[in-house]
C-alpha atoms as a PDB file:
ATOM      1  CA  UNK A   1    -150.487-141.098-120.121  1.00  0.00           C
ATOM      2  CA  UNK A   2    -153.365-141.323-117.122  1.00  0.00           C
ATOM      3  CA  UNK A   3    -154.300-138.233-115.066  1.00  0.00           C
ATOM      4  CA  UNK A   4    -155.959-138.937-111.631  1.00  0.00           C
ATOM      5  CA  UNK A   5    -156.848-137.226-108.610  1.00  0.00           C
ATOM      6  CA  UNK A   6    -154.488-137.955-106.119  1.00  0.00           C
ATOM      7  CA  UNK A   7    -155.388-140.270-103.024  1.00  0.00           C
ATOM      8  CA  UNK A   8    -153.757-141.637 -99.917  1.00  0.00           C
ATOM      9  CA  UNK A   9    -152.254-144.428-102.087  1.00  0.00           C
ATOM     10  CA  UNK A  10    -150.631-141.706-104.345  1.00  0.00           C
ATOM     11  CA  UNK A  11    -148.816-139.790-101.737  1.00  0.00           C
ATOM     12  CA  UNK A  12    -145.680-140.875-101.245  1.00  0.00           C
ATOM     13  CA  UNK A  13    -145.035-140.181-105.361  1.00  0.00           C
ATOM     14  CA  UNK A  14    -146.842-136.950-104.994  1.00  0.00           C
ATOM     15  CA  UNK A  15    -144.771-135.921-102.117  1.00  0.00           C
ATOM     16  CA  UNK A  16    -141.817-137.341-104.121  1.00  0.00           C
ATOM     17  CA  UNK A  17    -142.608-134.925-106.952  1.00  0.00           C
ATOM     18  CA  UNK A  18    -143.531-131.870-104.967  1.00  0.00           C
ATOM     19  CA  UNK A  19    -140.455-132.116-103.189  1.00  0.00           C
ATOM     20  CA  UNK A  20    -138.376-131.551-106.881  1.00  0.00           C
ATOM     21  CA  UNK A  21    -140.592-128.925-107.481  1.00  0.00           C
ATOM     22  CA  UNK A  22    -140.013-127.112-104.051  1.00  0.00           C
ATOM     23  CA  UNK A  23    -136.248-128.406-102.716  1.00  0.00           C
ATOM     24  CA  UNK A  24    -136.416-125.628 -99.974  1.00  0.00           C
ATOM     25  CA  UNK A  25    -139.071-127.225 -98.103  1.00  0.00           C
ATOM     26  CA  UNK A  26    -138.128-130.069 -95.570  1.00  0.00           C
ATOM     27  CA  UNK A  27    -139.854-133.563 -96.146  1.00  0.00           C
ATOM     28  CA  UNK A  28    -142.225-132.755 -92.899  1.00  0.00           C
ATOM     29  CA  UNK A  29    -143.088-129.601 -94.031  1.00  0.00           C
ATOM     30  CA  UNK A  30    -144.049-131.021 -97.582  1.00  0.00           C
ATOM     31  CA  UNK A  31    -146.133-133.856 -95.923  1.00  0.00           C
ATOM     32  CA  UNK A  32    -148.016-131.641 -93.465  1.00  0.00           C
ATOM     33  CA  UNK A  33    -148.720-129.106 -96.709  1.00  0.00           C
ATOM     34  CA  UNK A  34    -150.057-132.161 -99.056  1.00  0.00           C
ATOM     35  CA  UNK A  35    -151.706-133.645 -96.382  1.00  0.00           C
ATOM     36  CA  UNK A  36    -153.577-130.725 -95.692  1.00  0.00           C
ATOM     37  CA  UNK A  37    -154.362-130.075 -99.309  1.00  0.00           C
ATOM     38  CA  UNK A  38    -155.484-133.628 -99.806  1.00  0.00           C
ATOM     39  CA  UNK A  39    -157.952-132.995 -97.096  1.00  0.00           C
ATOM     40  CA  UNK A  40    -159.228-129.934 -98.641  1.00  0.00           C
ATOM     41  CA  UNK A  41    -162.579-129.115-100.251  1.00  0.00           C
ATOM     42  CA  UNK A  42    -160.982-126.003-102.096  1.00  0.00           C
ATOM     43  CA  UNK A  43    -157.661-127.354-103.263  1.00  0.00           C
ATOM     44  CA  UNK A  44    -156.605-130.433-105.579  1.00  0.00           C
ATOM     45  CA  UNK A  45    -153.953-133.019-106.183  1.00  0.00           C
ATOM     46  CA  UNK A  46    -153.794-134.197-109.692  1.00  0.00           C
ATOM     47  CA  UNK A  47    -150.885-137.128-110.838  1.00  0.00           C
ATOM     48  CA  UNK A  48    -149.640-137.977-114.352  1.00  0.00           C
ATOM     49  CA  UNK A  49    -148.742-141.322-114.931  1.00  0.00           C
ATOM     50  CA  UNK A  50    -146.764-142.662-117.675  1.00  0.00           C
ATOM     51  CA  UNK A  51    -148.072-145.812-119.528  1.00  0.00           C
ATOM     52  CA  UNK A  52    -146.551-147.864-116.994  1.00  0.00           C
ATOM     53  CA  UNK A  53    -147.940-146.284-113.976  1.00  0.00           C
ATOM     54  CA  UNK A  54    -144.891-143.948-112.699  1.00  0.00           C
ATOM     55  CA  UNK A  55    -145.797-140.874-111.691  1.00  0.00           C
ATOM     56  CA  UNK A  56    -144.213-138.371-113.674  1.00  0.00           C
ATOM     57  CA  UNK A  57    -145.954-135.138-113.048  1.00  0.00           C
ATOM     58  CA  UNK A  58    -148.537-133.037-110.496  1.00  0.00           C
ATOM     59  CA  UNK A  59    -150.583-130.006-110.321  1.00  0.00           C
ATOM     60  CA  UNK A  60    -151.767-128.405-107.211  1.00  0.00           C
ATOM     61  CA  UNK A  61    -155.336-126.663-107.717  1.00  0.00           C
ATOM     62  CA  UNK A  62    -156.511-124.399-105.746  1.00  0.00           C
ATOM     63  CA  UNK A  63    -159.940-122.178-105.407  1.00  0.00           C
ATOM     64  CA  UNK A  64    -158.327-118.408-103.952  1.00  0.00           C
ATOM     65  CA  UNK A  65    -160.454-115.864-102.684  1.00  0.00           C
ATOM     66  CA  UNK A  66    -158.012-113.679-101.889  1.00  0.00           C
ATOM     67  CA  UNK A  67    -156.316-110.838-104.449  1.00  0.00           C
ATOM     68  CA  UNK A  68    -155.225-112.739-107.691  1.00  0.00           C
ATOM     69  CA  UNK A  69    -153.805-110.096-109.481  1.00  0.00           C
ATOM     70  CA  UNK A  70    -155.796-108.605-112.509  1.00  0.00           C
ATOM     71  CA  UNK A  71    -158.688-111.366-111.503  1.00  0.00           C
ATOM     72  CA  UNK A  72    -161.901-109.918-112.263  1.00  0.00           C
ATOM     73  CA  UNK A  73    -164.309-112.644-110.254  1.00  0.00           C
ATOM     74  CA  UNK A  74    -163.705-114.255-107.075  1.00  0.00           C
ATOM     75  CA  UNK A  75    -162.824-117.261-106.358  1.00  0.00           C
ATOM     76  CA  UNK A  76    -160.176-117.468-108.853  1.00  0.00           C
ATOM     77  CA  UNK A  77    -158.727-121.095-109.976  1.00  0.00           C
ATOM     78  CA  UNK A  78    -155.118-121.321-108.870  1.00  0.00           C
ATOM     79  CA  UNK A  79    -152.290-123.490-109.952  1.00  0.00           C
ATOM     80  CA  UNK A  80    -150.272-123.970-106.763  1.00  0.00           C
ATOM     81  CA  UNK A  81    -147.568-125.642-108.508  1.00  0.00           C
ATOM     82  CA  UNK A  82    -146.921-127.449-111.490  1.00  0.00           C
ATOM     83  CA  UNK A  83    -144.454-130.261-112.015  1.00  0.00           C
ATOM     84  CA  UNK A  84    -143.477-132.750-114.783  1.00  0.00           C
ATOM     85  CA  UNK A  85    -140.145-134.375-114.711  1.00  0.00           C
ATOM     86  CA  UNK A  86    -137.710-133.193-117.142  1.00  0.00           C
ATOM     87  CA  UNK A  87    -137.324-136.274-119.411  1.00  0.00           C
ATOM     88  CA  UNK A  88    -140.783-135.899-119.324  1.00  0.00           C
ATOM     89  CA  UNK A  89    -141.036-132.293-121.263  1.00  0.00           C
ATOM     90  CA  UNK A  90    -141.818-131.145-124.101  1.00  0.00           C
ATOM     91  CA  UNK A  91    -144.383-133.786-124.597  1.00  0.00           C
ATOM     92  CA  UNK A  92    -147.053-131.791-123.987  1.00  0.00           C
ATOM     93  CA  UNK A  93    -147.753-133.289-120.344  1.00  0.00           C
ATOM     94  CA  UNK A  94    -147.694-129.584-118.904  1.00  0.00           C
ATOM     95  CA  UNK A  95    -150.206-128.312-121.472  1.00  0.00           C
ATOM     96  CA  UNK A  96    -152.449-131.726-120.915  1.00  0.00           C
ATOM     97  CA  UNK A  97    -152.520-130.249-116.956  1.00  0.00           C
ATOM     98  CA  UNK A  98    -153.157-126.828-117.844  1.00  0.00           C
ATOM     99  CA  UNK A  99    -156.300-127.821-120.300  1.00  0.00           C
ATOM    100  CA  UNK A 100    -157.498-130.410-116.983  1.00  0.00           C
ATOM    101  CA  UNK A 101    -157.280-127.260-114.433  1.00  0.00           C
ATOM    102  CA  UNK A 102    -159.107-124.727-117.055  1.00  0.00           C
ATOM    103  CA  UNK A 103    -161.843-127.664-116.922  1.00  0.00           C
ATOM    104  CA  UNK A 104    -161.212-128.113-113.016  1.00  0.00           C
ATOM    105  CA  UNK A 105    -162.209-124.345-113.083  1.00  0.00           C
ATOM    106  CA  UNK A 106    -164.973-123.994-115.038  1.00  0.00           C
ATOM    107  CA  UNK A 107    -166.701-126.804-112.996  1.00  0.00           C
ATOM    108  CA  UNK A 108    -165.883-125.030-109.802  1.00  0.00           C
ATOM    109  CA  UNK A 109    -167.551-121.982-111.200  1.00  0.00           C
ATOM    110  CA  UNK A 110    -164.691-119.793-112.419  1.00  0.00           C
ATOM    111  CA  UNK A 111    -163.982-117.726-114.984  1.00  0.00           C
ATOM    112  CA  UNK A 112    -159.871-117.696-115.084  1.00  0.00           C
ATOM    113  CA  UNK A 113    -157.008-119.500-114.149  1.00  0.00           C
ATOM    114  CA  UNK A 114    -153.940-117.953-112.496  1.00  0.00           C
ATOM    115  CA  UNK A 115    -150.519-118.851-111.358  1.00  0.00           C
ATOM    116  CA  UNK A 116    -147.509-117.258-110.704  1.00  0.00           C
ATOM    117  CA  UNK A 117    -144.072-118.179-111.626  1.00  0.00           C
ATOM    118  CA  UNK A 118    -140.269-116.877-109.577  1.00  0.00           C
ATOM    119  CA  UNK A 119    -138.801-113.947-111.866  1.00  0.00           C
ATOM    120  CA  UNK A 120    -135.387-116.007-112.222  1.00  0.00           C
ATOM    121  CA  UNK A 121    -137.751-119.043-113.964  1.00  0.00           C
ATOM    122  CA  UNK A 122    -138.380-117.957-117.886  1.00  0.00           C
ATOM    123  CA  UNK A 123    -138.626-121.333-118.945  1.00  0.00           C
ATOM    124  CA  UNK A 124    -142.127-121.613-116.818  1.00  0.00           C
ATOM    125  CA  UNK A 125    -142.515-117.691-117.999  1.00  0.00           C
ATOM    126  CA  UNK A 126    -141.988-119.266-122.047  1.00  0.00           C
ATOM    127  CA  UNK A 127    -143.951-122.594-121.256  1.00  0.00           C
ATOM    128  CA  UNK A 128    -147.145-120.471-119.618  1.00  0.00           C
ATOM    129  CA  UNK A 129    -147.606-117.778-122.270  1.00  0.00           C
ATOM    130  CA  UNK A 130    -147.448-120.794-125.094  1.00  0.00           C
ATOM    131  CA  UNK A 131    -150.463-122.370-123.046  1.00  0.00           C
ATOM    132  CA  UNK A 132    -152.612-119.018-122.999  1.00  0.00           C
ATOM    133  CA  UNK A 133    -151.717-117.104-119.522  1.00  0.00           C
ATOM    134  CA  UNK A 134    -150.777-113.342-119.957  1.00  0.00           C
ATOM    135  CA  UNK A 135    -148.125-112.141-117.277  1.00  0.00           C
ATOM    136  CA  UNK A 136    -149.994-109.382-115.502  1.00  0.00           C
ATOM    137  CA  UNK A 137    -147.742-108.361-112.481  1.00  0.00           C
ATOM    138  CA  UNK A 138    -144.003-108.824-111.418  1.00  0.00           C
ATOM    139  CA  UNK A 139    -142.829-108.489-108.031  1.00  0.00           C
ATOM    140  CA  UNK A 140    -140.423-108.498-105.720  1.00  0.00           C
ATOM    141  CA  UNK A 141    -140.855-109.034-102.019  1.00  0.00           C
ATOM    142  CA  UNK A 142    -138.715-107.859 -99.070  1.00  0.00           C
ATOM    143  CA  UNK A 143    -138.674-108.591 -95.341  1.00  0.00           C
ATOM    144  CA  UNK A 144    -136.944-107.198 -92.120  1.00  0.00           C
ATOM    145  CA  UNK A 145    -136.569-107.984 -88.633  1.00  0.00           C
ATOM    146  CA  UNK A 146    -138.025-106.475 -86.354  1.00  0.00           C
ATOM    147  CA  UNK A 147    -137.645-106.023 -81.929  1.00  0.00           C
ATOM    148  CA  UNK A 148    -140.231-107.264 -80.218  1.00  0.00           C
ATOM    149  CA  UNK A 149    -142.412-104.870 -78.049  1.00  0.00           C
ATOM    150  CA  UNK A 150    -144.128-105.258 -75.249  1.00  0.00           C
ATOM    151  CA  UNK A 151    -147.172-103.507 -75.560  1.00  0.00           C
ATOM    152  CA  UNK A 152    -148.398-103.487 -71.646  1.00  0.00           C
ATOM    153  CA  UNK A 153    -145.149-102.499 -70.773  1.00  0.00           C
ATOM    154  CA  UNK A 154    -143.588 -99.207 -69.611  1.00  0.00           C
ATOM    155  CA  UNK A 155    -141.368 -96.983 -72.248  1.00  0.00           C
ATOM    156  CA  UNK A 156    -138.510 -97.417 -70.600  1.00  0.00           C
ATOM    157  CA  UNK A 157    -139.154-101.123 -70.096  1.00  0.00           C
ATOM    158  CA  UNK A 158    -138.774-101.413 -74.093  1.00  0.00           C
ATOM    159  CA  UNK A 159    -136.316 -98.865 -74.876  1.00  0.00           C
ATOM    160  CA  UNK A 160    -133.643-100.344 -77.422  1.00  0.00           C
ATOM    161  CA  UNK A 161    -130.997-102.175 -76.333  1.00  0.00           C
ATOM    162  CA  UNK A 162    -128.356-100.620 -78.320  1.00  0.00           C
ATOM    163  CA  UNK A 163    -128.248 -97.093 -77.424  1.00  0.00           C
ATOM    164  CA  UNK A 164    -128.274 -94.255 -80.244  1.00  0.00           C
ATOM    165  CA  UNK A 165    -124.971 -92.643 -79.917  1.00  0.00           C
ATOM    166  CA  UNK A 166    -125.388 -88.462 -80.066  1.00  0.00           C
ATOM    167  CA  UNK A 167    -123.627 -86.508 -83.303  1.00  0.00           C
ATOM    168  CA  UNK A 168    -123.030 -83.467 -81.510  1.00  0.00           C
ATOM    169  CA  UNK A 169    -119.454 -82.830 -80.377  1.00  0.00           C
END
C-alpha cells in the first residue's frame, strides 16, 4: 500500500473514487470541485494505491476556519471525505488515512481533526469512534422556498400572487 498526494496525473482515479463516495454529484460538478481543491493551498488530495498501483482509496483535507463544532482553535483540520473501496475494508486502509491527516494537521499547525459523517451512515459513525473521533453534534438541516422580492419596488408591485382568501362569513 502507497499513499501520495494527488496530482494532475492522478485525477481521473481520484475523480473516479470521489464520485462512489458522492453519487449525487454530476461528473462536472465533481471535476470542477477536485479541480479546485487540487489547486488549493488550504485543502488536500491524498490516493491509496494497492501494491499494484490501483487506486483504491482518497481523503480530502481541508484547513476550516469557519465553526467546526466543539473545535477549540482555529483553523481546524478537516476531512472532506473519506473513501476506500469496499473490498478494500477492514484492512486498516481508513485508519492508515486517518493517522496521515492527524500528521497532515499537526504540520499545518492544528490541534484537532474533525469530520462529519450523514446520520443514516453508522458504519462511518462505528469506523470513526474506533480511530479516536468523539461525535460532538448531530443535526438535521431543513430548507424552504422562498418568493422573490423586489426590494426597489412598490408594495403592491410584490404583493403575492395567490391571494389570502378571508375566514369571515
Amino acid at each position: 500500500m502507497k499513499i501520495c498526494k494527488v496530482t494532475q496525473n492522478d485525477f481521473q482515479e481520484w475523480l473516479n473514487l470521489a464520485l462512489e463516495l458522492w453519487p449525487d454529484y454530476s461528473c462536472a460538478e465533481m471535476e470542477v470541485s477536485l479541480t479546485n481543491l487540487l489547486h488549493s493551498d488550504r485543502e488536500q488530495g491524498i490516493l491509496v494505491r494497492d501494491d499494484h498501483g490501483c487506486a483504491i482509496a482518497f481523503m480530502n483535507l481541508s484547513l476550516r476556519s469557519d465553526y467546526v463544532p466543539d473545535a477549540t482553535k482555529s483553523p481546524v483540520a478537516y476531512v472532506e471525505g473519506i473513501y476506500v473501496k469496499a473490498e478494500y475494508r477492514n484492512q486498516d486502509v481508513g485508519k492508515t488515512l486517518i493517522q496521515y491527516a492527524e500528521q497532515w494537521a499537526s504540520e499545518q499547525g492544528c490541534i484537532e481533526l474533525a469530520l462529519d459523517a450523514l446520520l443514516d451512515n453508522p458504519a462511518s459513525h462505528e469506523f470513526y469512534t474506533k480511530v479516536g473521533f468523539r461525535e460532538v453534534e448531530r443535526v438535521v438541516f431543513f430548507i424552504k422556498s422562498i418568493v422573490a422580492v423586489n426590494l426597489t419596488a412598490s408594495p403592491e408591485e410584490n404583493r403575492p400572487i395567490i391571494e389570502a382568501r378571508s375566514l369571515e362569513k
